[in-house]
C-alpha atoms as a PDB file:
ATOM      1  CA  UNK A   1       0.000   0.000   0.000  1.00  0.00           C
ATOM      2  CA  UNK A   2       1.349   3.480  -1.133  1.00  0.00           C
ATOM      3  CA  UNK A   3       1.742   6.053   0.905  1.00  0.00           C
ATOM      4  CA  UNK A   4      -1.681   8.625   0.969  1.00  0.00           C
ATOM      5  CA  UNK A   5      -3.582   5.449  -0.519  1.00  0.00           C
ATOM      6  CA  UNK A   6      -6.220   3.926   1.224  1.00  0.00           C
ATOM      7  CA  UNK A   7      -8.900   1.468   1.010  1.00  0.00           C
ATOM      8  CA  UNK A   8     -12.511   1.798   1.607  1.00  0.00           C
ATOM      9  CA  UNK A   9     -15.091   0.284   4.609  1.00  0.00           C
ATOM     10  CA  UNK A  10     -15.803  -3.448   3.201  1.00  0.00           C
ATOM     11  CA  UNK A  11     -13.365  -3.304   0.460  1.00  0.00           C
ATOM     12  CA  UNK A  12     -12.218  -7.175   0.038  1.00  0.00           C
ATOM     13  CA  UNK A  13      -8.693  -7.889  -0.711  1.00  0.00           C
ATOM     14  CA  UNK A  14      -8.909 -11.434  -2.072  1.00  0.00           C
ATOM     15  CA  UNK A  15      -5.399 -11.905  -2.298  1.00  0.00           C
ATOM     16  CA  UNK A  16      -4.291 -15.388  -2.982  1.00  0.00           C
ATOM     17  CA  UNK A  17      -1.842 -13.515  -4.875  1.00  0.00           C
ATOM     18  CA  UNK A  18      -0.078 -10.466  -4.638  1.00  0.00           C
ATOM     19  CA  UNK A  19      -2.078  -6.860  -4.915  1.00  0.00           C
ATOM     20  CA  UNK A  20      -0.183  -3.414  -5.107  1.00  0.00           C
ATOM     21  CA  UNK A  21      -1.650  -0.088  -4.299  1.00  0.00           C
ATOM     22  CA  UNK A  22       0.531   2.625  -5.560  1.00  0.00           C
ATOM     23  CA  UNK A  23       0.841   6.031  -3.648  1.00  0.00           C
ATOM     24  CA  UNK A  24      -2.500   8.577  -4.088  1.00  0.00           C
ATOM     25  CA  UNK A  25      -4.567   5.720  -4.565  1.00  0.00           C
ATOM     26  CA  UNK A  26      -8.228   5.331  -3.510  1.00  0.00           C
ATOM     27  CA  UNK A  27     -10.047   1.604  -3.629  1.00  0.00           C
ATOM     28  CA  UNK A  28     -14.002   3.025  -2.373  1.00  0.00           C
ATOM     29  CA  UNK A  29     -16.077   0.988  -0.313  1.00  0.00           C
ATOM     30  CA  UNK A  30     -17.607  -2.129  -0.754  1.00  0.00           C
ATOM     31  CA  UNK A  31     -15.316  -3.011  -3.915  1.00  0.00           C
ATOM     32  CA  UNK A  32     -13.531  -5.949  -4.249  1.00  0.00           C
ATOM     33  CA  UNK A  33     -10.088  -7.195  -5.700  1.00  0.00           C
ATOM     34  CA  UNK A  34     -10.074 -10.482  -6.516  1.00  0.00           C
ATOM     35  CA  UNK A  35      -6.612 -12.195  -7.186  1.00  0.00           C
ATOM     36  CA  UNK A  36      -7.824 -16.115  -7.989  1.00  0.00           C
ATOM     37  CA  UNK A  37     -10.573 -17.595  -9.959  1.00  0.00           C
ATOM     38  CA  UNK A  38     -10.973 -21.510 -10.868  1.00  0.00           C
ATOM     39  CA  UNK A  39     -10.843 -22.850 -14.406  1.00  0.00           C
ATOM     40  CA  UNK A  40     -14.082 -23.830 -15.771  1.00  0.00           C
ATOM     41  CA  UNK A  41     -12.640 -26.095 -18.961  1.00  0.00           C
ATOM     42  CA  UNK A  42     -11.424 -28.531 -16.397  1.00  0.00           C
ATOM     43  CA  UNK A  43     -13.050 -31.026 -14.244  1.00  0.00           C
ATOM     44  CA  UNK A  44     -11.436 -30.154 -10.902  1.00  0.00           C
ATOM     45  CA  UNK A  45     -12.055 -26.346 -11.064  1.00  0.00           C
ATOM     46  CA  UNK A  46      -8.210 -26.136 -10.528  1.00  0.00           C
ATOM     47  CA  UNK A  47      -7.961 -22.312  -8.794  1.00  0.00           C
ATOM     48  CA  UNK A  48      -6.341 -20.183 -11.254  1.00  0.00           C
ATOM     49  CA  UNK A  49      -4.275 -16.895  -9.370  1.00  0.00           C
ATOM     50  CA  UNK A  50      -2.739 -13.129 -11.094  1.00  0.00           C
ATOM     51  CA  UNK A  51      -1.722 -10.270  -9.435  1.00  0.00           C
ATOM     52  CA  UNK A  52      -3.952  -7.017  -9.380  1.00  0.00           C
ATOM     53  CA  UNK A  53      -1.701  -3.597  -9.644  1.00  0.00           C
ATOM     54  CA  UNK A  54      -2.925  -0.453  -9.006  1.00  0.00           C
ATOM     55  CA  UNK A  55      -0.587   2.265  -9.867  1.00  0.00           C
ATOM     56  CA  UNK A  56      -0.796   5.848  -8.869  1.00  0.00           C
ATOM     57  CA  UNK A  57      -3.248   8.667  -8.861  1.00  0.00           C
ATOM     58  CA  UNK A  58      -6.028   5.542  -9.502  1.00  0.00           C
ATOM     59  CA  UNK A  59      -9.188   5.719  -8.142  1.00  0.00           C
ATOM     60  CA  UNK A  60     -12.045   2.448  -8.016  1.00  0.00           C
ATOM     61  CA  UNK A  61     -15.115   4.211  -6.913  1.00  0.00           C
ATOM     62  CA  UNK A  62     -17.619   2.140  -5.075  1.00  0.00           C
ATOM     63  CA  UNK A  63     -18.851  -1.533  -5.235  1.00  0.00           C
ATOM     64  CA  UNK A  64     -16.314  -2.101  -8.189  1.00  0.00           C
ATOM     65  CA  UNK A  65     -15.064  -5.684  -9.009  1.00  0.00           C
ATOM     66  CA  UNK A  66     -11.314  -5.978 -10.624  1.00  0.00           C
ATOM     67  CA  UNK A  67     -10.586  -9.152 -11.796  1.00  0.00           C
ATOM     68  CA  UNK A  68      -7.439 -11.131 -11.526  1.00  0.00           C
ATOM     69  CA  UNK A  69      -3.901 -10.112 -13.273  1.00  0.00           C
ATOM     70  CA  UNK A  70      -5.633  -6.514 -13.913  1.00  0.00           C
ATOM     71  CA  UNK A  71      -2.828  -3.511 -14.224  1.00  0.00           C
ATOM     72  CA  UNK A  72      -4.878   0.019 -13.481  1.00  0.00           C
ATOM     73  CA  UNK A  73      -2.540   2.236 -15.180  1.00  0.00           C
ATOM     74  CA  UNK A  74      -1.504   5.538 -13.602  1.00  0.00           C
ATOM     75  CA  UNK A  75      -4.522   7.968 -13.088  1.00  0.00           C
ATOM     76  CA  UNK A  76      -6.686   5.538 -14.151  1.00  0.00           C
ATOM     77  CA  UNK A  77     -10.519   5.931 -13.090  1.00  0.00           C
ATOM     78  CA  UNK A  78     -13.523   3.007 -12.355  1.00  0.00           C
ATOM     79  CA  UNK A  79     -16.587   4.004 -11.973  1.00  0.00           C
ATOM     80  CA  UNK A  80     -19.093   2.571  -9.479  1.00  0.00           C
ATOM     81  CA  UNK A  81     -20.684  -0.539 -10.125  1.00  0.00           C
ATOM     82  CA  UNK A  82     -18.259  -1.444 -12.471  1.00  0.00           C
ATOM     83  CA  UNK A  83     -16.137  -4.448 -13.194  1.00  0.00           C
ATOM     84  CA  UNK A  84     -12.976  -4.483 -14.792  1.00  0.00           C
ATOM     85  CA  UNK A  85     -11.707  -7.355 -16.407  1.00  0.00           C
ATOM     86  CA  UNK A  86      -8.725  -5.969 -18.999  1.00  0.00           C
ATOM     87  CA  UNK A  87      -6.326  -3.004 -18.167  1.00  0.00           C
ATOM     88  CA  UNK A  88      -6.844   0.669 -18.228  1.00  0.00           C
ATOM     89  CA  UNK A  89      -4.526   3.139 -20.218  1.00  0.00           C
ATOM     90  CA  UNK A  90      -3.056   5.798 -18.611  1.00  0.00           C
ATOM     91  CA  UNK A  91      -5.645   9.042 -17.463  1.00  0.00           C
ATOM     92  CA  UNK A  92      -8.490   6.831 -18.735  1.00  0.00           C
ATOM     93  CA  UNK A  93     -12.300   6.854 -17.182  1.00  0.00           C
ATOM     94  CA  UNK A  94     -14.258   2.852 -17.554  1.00  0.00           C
ATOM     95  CA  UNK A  95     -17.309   1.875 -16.721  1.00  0.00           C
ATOM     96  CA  UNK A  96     -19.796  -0.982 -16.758  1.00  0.00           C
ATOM     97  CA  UNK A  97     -20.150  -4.393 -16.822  1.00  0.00           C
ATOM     98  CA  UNK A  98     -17.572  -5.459 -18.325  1.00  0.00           C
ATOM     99  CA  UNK A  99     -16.112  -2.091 -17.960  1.00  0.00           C
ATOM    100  CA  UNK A 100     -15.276  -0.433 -21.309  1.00  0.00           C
ATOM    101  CA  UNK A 101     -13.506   3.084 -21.894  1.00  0.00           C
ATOM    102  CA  UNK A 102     -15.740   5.982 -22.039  1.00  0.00           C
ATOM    103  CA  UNK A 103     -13.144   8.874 -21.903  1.00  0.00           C
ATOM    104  CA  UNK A 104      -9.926  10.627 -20.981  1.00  0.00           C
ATOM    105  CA  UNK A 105      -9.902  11.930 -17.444  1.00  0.00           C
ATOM    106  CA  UNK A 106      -8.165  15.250 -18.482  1.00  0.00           C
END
């Protein structure tokens, strides 16, 4: 966790595997990171685990989902109720479900 970053009341950290929060970073409440899934082709529903990183100046607004091996590129923006499941560009706003680019942030 960066420095100023912080996370939100009821944000879940599913980390089976590693998540970084860059400095200036807000994750709002009730969103959740989730680092493992399980793999549907196979019988066993082996459980399947990528990082999340969150780099700086990012903010997740409230009860987002970010999917596993997601990078949230610098000054990147979610919008609520959204759920991210490829990586943001740089100074980019997404939203929906699945979460799809809608503009620049500046």
């Amino acid at each position: 966790m960066g420095k100023n970053s912080c996370l939100g009341r009821n944000v879940d950290c599913y980390n089976y595997d590693k998540i970084t929060i860059q400095q200036n970073s807000i994750i709002s409440q009730n969103s959740f990171l989730c680092t493992a899934s399980h793999n549907y082709k196979s019988k066993n529903f082996e459980l399947i685990r990528a990082p999340i990183t969150i780099k700086e100046k990012v903010w997740v607004a409230a009860n987002c989902f970010v999917a596993p091996g997601i990078m949230m590129e610098k000054e990147s923006v979610l919008l609520a109720n959204s759920n991210l499941t490829k990586n943001t560009k740089k100074k980019s706003v997404y939203a929906g479900n699945p979460a799809k680019f809608k503009k620049k942030r500046y």
